[in-house]
N, C-alpha and C. Protein backbone atom coordinates (compact mmCIF):
# COMPACT_ATOMS: atom_id res chain seq x y z
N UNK A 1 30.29 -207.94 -93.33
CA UNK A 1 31.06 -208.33 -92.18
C UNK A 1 31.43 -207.12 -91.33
N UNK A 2 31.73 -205.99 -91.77
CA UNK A 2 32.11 -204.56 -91.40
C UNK A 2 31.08 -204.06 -90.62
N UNK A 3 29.92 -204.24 -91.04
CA UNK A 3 28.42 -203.64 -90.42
C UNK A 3 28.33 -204.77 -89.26
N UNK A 4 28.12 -205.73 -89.13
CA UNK A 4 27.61 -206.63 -87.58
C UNK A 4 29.09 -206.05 -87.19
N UNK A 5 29.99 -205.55 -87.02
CA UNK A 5 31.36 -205.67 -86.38
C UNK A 5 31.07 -203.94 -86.12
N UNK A 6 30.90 -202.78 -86.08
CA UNK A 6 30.43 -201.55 -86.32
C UNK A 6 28.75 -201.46 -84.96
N UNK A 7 27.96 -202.57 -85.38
CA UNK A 7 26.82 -202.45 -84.62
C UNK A 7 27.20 -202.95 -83.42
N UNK A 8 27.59 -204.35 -83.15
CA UNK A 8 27.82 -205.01 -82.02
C UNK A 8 28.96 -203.90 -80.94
N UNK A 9 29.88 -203.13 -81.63
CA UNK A 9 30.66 -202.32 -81.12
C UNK A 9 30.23 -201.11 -80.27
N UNK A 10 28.91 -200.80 -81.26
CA UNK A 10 27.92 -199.24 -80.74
C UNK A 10 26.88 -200.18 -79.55
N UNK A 11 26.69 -201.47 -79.37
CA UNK A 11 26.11 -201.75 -78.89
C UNK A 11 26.76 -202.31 -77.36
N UNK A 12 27.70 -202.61 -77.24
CA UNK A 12 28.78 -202.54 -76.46
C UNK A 12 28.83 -201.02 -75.76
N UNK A 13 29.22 -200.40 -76.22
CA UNK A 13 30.02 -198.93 -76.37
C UNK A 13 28.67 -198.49 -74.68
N UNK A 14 27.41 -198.69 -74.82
CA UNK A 14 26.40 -198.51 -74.15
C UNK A 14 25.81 -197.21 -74.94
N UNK A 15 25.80 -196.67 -75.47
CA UNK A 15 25.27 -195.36 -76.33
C UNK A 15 23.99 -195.90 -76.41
N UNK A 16 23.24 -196.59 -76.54
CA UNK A 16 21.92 -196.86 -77.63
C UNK A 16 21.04 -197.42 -75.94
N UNK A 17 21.78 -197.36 -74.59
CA UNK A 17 21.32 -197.82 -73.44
C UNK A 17 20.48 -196.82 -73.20
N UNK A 18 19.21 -196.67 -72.65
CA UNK A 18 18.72 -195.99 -72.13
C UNK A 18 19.26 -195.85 -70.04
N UNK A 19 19.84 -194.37 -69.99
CA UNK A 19 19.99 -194.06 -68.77
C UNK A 19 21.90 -194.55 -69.07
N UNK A 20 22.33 -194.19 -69.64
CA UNK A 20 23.80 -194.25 -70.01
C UNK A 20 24.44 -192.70 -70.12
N UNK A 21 25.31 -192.58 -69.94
CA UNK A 21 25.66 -190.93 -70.08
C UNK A 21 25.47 -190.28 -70.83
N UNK A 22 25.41 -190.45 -72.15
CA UNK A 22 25.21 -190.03 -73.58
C UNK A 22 23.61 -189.25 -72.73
N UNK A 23 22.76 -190.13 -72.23
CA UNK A 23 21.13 -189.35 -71.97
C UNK A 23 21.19 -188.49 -71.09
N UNK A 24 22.60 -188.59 -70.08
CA UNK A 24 22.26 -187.95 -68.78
C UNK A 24 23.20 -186.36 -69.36
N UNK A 25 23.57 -186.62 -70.16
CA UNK A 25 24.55 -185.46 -70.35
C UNK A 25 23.05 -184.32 -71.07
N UNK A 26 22.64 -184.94 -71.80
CA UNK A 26 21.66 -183.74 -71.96
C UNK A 26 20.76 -183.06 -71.32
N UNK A 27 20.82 -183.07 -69.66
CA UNK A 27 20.18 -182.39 -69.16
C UNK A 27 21.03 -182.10 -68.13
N UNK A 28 21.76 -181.24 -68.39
CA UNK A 28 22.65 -180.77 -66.81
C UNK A 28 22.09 -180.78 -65.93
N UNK A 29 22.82 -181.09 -64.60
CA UNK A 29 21.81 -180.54 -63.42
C UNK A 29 23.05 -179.30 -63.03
N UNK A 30 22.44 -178.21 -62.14
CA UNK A 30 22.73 -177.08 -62.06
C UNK A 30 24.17 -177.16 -60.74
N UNK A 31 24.50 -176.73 -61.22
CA UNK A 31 26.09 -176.46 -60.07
C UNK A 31 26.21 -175.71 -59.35
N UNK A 32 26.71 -176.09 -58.20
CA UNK A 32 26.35 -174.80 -56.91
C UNK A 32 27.44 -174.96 -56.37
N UNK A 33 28.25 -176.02 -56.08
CA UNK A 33 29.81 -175.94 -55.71
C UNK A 33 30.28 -177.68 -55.76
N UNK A 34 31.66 -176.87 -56.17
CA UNK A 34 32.48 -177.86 -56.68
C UNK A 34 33.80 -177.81 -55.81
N UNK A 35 34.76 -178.66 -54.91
CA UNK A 35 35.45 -178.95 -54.60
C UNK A 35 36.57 -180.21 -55.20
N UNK A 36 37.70 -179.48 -56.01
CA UNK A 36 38.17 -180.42 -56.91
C UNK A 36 39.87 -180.07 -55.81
N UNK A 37 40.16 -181.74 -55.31
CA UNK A 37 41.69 -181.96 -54.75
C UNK A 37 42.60 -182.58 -56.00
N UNK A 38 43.38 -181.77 -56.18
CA UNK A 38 44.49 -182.30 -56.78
C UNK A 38 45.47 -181.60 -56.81
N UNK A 39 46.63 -181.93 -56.99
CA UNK A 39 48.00 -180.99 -56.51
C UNK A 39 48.45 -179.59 -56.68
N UNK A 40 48.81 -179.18 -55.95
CA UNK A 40 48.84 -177.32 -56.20
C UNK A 40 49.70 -177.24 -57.60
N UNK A 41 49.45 -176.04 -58.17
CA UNK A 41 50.11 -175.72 -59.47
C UNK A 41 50.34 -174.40 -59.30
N UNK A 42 51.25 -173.67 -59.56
CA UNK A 42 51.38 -172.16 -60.15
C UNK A 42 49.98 -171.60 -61.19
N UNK A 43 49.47 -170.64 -60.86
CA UNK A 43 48.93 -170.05 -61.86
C UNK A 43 49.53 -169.37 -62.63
N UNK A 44 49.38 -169.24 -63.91
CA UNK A 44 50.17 -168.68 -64.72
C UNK A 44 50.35 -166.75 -64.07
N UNK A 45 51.24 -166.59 -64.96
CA UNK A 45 52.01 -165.26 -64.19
C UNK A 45 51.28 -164.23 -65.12
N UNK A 46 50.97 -163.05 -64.03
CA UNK A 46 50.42 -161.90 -64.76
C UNK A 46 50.80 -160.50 -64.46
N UNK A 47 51.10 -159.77 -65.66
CA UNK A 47 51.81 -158.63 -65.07
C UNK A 47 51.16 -157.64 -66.23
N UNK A 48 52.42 -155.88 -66.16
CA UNK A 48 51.48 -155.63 -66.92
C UNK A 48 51.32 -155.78 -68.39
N UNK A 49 51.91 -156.08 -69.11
CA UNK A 49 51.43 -156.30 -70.54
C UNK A 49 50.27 -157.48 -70.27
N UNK A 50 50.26 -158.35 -69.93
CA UNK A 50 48.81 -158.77 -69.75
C UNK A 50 47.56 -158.31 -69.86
N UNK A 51 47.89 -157.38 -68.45
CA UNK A 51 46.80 -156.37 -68.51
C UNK A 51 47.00 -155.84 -69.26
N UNK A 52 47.76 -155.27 -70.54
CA UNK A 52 47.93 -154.65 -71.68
C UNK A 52 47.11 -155.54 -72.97
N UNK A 53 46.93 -156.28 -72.67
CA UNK A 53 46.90 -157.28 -73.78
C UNK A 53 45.22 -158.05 -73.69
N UNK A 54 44.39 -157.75 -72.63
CA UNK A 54 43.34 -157.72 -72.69
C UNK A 54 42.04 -156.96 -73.58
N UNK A 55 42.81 -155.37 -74.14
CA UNK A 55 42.24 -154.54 -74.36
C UNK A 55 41.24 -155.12 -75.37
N UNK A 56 40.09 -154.54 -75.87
CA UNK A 56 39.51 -155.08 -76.63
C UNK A 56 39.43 -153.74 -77.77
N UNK A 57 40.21 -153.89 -78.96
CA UNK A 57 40.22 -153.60 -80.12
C UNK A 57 39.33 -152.36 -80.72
N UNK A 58 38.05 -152.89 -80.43
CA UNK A 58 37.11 -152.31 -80.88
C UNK A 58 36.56 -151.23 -80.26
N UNK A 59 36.82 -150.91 -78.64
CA UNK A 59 36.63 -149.67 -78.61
C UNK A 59 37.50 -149.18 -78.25
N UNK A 60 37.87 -147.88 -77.45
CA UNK A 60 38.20 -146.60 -77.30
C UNK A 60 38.96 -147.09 -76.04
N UNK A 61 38.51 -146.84 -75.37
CA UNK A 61 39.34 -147.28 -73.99
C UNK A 61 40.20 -148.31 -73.87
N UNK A 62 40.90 -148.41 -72.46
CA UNK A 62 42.21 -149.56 -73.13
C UNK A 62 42.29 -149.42 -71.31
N UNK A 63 42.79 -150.62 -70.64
CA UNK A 63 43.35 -151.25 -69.49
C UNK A 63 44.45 -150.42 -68.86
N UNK A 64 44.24 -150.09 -67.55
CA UNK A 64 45.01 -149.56 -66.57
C UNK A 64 45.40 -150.36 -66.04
N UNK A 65 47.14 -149.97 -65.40
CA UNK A 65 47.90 -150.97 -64.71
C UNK A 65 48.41 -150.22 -63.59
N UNK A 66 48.67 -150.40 -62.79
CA UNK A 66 49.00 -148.92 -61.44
C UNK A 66 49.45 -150.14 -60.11
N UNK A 67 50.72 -149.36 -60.26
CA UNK A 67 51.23 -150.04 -59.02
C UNK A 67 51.94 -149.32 -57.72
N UNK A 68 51.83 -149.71 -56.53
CA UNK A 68 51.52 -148.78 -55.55
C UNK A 68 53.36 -149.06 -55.19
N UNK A 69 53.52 -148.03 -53.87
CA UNK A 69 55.26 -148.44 -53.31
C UNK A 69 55.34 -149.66 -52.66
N UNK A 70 54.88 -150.51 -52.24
CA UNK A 70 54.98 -151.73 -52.03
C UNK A 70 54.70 -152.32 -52.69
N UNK A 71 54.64 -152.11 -53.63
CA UNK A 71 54.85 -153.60 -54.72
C UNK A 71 52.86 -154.17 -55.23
N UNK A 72 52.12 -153.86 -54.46
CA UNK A 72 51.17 -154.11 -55.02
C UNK A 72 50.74 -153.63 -56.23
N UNK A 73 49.89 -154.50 -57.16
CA UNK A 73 49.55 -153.74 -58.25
C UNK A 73 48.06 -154.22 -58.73
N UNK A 74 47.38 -153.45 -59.62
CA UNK A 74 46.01 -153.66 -59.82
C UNK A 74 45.74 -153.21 -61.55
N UNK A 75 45.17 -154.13 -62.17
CA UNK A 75 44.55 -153.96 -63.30
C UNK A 75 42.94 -153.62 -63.47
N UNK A 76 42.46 -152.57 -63.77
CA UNK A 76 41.24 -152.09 -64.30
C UNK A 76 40.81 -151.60 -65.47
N UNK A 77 39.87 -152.27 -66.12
CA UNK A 77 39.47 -152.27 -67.44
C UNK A 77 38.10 -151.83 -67.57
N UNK A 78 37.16 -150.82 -67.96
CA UNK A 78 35.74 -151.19 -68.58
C UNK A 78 35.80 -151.24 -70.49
N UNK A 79 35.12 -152.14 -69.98
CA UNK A 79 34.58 -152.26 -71.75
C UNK A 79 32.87 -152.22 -72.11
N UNK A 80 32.55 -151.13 -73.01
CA UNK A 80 31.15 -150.94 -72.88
C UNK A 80 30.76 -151.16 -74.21
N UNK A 81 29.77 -151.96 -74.51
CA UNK A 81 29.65 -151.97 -76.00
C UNK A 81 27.88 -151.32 -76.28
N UNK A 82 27.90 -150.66 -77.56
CA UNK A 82 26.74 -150.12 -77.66
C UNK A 82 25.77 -150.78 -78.09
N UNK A 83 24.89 -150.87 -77.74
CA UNK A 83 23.36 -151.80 -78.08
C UNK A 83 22.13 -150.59 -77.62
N UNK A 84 21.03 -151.08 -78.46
CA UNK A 84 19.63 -150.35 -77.94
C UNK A 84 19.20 -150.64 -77.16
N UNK A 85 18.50 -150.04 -75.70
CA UNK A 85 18.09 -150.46 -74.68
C UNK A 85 19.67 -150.15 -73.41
N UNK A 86 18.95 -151.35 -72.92
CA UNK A 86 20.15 -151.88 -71.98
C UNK A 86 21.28 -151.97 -72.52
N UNK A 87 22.41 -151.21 -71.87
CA UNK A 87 23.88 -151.04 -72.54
C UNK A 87 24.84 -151.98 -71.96
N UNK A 88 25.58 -153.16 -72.34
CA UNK A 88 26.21 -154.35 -71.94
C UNK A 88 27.59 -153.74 -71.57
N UNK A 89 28.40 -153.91 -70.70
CA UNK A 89 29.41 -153.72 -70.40
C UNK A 89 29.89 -154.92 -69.37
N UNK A 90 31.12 -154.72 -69.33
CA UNK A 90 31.83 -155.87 -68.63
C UNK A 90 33.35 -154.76 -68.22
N UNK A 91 33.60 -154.85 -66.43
CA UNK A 91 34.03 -154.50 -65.30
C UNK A 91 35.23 -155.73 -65.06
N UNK A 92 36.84 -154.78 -65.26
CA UNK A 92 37.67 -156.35 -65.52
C UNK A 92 38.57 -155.40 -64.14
N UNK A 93 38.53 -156.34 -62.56
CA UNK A 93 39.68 -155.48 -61.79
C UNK A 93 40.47 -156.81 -61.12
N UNK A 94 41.71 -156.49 -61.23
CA UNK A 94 43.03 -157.88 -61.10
C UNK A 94 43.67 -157.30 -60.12
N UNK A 95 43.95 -157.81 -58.78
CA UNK A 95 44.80 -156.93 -58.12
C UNK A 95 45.76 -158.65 -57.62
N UNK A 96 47.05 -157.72 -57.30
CA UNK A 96 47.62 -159.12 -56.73
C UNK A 96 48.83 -157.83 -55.69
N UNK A 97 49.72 -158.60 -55.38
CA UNK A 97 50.39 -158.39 -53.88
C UNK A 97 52.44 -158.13 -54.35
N UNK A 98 52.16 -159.42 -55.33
CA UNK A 98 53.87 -159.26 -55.62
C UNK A 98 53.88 -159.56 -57.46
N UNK A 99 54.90 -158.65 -57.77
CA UNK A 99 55.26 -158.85 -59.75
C UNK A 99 54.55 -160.09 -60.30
N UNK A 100 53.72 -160.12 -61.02
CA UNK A 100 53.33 -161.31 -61.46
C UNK A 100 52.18 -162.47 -60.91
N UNK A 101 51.79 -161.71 -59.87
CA UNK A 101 51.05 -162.57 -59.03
C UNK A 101 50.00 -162.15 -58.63
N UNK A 102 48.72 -162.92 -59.10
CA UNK A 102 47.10 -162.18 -58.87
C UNK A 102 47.08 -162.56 -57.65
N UNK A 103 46.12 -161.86 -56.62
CA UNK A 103 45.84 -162.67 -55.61
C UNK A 103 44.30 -162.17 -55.74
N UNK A 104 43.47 -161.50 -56.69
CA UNK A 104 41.92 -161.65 -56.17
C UNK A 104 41.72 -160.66 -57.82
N UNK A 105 40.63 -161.15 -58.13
CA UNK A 105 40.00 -160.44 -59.24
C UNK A 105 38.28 -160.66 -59.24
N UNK A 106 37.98 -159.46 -59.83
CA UNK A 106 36.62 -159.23 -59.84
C UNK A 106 36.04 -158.86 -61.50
N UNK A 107 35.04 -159.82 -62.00
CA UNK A 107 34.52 -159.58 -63.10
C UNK A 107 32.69 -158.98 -63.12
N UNK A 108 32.47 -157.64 -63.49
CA UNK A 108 30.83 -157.53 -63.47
C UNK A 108 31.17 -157.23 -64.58
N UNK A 109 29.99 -158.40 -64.96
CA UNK A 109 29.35 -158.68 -66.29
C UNK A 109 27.53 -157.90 -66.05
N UNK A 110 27.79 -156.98 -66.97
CA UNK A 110 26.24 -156.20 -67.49
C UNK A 110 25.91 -156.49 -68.14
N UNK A 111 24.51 -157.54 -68.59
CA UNK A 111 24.29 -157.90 -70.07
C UNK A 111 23.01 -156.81 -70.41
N UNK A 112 22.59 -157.34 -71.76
CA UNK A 112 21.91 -156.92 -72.33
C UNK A 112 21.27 -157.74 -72.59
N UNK A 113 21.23 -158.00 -74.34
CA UNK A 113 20.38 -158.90 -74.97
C UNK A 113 20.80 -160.16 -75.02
N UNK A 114 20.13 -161.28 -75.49
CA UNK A 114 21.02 -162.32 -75.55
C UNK A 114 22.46 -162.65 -75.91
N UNK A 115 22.55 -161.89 -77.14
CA UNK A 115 23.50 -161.64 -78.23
C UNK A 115 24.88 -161.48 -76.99
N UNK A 116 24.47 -160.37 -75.95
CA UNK A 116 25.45 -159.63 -75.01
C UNK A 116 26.32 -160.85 -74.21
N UNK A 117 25.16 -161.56 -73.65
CA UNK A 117 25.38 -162.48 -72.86
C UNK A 117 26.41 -163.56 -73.41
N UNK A 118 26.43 -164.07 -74.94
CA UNK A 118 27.35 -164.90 -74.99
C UNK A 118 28.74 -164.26 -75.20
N UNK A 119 28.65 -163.26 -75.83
CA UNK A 119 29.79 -162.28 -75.96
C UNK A 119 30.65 -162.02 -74.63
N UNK A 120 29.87 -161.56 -73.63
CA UNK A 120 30.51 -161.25 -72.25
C UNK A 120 30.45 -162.53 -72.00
N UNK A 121 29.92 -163.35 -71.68
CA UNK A 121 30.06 -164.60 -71.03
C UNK A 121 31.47 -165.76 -71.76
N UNK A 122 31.95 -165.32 -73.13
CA UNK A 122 33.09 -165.67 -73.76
C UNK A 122 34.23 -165.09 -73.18
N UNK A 123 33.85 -163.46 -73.48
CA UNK A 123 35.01 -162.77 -72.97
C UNK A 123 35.80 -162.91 -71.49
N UNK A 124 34.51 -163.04 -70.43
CA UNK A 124 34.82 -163.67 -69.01
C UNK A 124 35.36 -164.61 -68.87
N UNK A 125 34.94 -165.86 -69.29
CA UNK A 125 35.83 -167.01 -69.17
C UNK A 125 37.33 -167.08 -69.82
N UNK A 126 37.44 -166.27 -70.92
CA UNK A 126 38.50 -166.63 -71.64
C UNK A 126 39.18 -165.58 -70.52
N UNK A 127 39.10 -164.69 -69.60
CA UNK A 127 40.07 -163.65 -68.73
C UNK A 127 40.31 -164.75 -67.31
N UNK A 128 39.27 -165.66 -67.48
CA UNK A 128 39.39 -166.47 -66.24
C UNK A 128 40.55 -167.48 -66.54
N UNK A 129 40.29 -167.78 -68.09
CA UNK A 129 40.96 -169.18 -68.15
C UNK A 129 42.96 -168.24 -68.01
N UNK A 130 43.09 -166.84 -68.58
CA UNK A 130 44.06 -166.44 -68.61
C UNK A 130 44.47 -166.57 -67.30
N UNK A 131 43.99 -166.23 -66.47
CA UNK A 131 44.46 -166.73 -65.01
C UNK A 131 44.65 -167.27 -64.40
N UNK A 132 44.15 -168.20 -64.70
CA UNK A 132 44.12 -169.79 -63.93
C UNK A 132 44.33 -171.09 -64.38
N UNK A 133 44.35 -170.35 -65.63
CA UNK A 133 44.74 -171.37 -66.89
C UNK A 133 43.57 -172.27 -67.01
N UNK A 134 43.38 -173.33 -68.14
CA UNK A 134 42.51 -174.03 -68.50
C UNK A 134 41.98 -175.41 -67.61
N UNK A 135 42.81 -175.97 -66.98
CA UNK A 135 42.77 -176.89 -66.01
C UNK A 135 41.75 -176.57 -64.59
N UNK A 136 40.32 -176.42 -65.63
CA UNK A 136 38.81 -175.92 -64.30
C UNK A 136 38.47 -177.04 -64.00
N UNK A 137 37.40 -177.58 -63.24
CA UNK A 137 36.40 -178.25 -63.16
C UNK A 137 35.01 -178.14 -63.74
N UNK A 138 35.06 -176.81 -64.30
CA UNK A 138 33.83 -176.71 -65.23
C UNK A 138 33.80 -176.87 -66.73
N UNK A 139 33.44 -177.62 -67.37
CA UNK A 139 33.15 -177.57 -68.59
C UNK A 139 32.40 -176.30 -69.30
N UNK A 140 32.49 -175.66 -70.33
CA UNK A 140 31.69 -174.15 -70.90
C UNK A 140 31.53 -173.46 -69.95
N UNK A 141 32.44 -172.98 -69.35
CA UNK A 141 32.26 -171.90 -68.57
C UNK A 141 31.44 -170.57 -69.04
N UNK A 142 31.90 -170.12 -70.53
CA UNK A 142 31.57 -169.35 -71.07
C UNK A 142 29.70 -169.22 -71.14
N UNK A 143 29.36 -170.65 -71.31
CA UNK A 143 27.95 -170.78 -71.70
C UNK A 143 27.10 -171.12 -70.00
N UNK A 144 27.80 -170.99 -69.16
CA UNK A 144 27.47 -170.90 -67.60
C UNK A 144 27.32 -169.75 -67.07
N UNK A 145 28.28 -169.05 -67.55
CA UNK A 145 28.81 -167.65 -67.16
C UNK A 145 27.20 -166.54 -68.03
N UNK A 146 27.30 -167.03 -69.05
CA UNK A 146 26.25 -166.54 -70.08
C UNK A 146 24.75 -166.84 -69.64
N UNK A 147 24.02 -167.91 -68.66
CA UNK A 147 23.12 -168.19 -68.59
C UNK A 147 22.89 -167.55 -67.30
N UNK A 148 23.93 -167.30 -66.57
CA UNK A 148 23.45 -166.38 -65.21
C UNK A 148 23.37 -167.88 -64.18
N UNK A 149 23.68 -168.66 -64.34
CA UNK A 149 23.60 -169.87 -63.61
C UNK A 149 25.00 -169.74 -62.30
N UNK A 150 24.49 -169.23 -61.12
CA UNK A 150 25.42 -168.86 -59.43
C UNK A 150 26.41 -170.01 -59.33
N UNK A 151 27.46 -170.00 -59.14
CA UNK A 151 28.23 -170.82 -58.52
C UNK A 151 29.12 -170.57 -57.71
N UNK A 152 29.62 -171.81 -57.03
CA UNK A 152 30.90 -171.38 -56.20
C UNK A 152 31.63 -172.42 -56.15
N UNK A 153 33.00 -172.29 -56.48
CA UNK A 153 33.95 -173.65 -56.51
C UNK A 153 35.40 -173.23 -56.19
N UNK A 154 35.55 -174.02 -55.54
CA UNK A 154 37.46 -174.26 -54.59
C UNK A 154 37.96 -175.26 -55.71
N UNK A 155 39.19 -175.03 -56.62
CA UNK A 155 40.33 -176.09 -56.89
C UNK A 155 41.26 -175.30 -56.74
N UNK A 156 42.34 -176.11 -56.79
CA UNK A 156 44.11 -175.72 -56.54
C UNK A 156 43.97 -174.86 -55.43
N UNK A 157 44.54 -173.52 -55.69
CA UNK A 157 44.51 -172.57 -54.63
C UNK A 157 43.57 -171.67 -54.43
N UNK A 158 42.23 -171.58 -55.68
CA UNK A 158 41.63 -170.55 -56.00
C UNK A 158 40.15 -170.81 -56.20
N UNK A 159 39.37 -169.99 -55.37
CA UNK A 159 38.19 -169.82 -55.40
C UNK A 159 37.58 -169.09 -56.50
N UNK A 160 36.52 -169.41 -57.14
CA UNK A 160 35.23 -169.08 -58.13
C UNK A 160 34.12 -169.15 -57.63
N UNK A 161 33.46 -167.36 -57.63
CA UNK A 161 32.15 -167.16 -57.02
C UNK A 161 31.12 -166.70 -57.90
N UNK A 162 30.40 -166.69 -58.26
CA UNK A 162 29.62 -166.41 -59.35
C UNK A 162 28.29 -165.81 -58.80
N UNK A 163 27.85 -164.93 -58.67
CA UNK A 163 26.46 -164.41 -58.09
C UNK A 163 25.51 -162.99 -59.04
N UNK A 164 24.47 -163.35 -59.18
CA UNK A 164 23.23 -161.71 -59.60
C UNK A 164 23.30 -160.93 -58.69
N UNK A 165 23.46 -159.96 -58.69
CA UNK A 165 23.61 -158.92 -58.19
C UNK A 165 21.53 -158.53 -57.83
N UNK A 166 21.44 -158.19 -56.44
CA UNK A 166 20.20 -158.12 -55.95
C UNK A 166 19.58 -157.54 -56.87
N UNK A 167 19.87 -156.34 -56.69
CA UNK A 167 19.09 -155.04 -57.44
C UNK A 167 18.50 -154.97 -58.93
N UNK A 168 19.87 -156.48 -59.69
CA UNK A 168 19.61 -155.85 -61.26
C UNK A 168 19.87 -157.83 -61.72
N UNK A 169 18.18 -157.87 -62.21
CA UNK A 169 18.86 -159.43 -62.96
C UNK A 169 20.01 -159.37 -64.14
N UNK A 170 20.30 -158.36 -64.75
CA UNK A 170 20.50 -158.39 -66.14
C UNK A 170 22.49 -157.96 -65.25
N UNK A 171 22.63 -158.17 -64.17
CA UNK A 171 24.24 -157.88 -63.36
C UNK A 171 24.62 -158.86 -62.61
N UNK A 172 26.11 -159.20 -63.16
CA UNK A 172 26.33 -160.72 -62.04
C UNK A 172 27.81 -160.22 -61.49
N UNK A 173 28.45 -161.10 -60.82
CA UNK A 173 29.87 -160.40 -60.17
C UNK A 173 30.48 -161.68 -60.50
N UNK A 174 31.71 -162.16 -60.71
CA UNK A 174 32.52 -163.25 -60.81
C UNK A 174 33.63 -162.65 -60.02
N UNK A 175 33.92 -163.53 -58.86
CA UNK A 175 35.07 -163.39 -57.78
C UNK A 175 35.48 -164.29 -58.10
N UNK A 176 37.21 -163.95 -58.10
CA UNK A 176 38.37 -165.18 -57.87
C UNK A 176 38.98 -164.52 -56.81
N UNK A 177 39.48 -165.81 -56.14
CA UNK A 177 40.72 -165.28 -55.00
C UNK A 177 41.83 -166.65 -55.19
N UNK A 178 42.98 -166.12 -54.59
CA UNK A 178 44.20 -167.24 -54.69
C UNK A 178 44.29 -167.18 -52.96
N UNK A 179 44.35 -168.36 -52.73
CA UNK A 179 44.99 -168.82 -50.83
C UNK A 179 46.39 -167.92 -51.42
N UNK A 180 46.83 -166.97 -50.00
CA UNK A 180 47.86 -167.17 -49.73
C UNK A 180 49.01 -167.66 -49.14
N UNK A 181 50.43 -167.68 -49.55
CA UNK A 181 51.11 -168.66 -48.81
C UNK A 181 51.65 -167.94 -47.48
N UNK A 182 51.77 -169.26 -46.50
CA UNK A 182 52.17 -168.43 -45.24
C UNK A 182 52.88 -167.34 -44.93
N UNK A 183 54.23 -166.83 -46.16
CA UNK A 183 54.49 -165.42 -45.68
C UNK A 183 53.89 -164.46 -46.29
N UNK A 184 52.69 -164.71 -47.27
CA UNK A 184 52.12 -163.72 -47.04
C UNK A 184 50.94 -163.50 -46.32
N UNK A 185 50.46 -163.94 -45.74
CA UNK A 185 49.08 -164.45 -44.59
C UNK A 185 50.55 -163.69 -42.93
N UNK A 186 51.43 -164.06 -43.38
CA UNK A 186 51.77 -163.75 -41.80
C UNK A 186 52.18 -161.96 -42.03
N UNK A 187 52.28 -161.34 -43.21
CA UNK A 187 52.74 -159.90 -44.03
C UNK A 187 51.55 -159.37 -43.82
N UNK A 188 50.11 -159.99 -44.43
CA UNK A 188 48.58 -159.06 -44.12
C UNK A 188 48.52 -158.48 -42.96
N UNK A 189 47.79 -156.99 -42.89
CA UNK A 189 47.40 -156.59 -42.23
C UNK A 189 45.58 -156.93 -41.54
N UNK A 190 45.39 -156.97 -40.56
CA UNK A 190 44.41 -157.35 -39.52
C UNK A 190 43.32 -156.50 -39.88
């Protein structure tokens, strides 16, 4: 009685349909931009122990935080890891305008071998998701970020640009920016 009540359910459910999501999900089609509306949110707040708190363990170097007399401030990080051949590194720079507040960051990701690519392509997303918090429109960012696959997408206040760098397949750039709010758009300089 358990089994016809179990089948009729999976058969319902549409799974076993040919051309049902379950089929379409296994072949992504490729993303080039995404425009997601839904209500503004705070991005989470970043200052410097943040940028303190990025460092990665394993090597030598460790995250700069430097803040200017107006209040601007900027986080810069390299992290280079050693491999044969092509040497993978990943380029971490956070700058924002007031205590706590990014307004544009830049990620170059250098891969290497495959191995590099999911590693940096983890490490990137998880600095993205710190910023913007988890609430994307992309699903695996990490494994997007890792395949070299370009994008560009607007939600909340903040843009995601994703591009190869001309010169070098094995170099990509990840831009974020935050809209600013009218007093500071009317504070920028021209």
């Amino acid at each position: 009685m358990l089994i016809p009540l179990i089948i009729s359910l999976y058969l319902v459910s549409g799974s076993a349909q040919p051309g049902t999501a379950d089929n379409k999900t296994r072949h992504p089609a490729r993303v080039e931009h995404v425009q997601w509306k839904v209500p503004p949110r705070n991005s989470p707040s970043f200052a410097e122990s943040q940028c303190r708190s990025i460092a990665d363990l394993s090597v030598s170097s460790r995250p700069v935080f430097t803040v200017t007399e107006n209040g601007e401030w900027e986080c810069t990080y390299l992290i280079e890891y050693s491999e044969t051949g092509h040497k993978p590194s990943l380029f971490i720079q956070i700058r924002g305008l007031d205590p706590g507040i990014w307004s544009s960051f830049r990620l170059k990701l250098n891969f290497g071998s495959p191995l590099s690519r999911q590693v940096l392509g983890a490490q990137a997303a998880d600095l993205v998701y710190l910023l913007i918090g988890t609430n994307t429109p992309v699903r695996d960012l990490d494994a997007m970020l890792a395949a070299g696959r370009e994008l560009e997408m607007t939600f909340d206040d903040v843009t995601l640009k994703y591009r190869q760098e001309r010169t070098d397949s094995n170099r990509f750039n990840l831009f974020g920016s935050k809209k600013l709010g009218p007093e500071k758009n009317a504070n920028k300089p021209d």
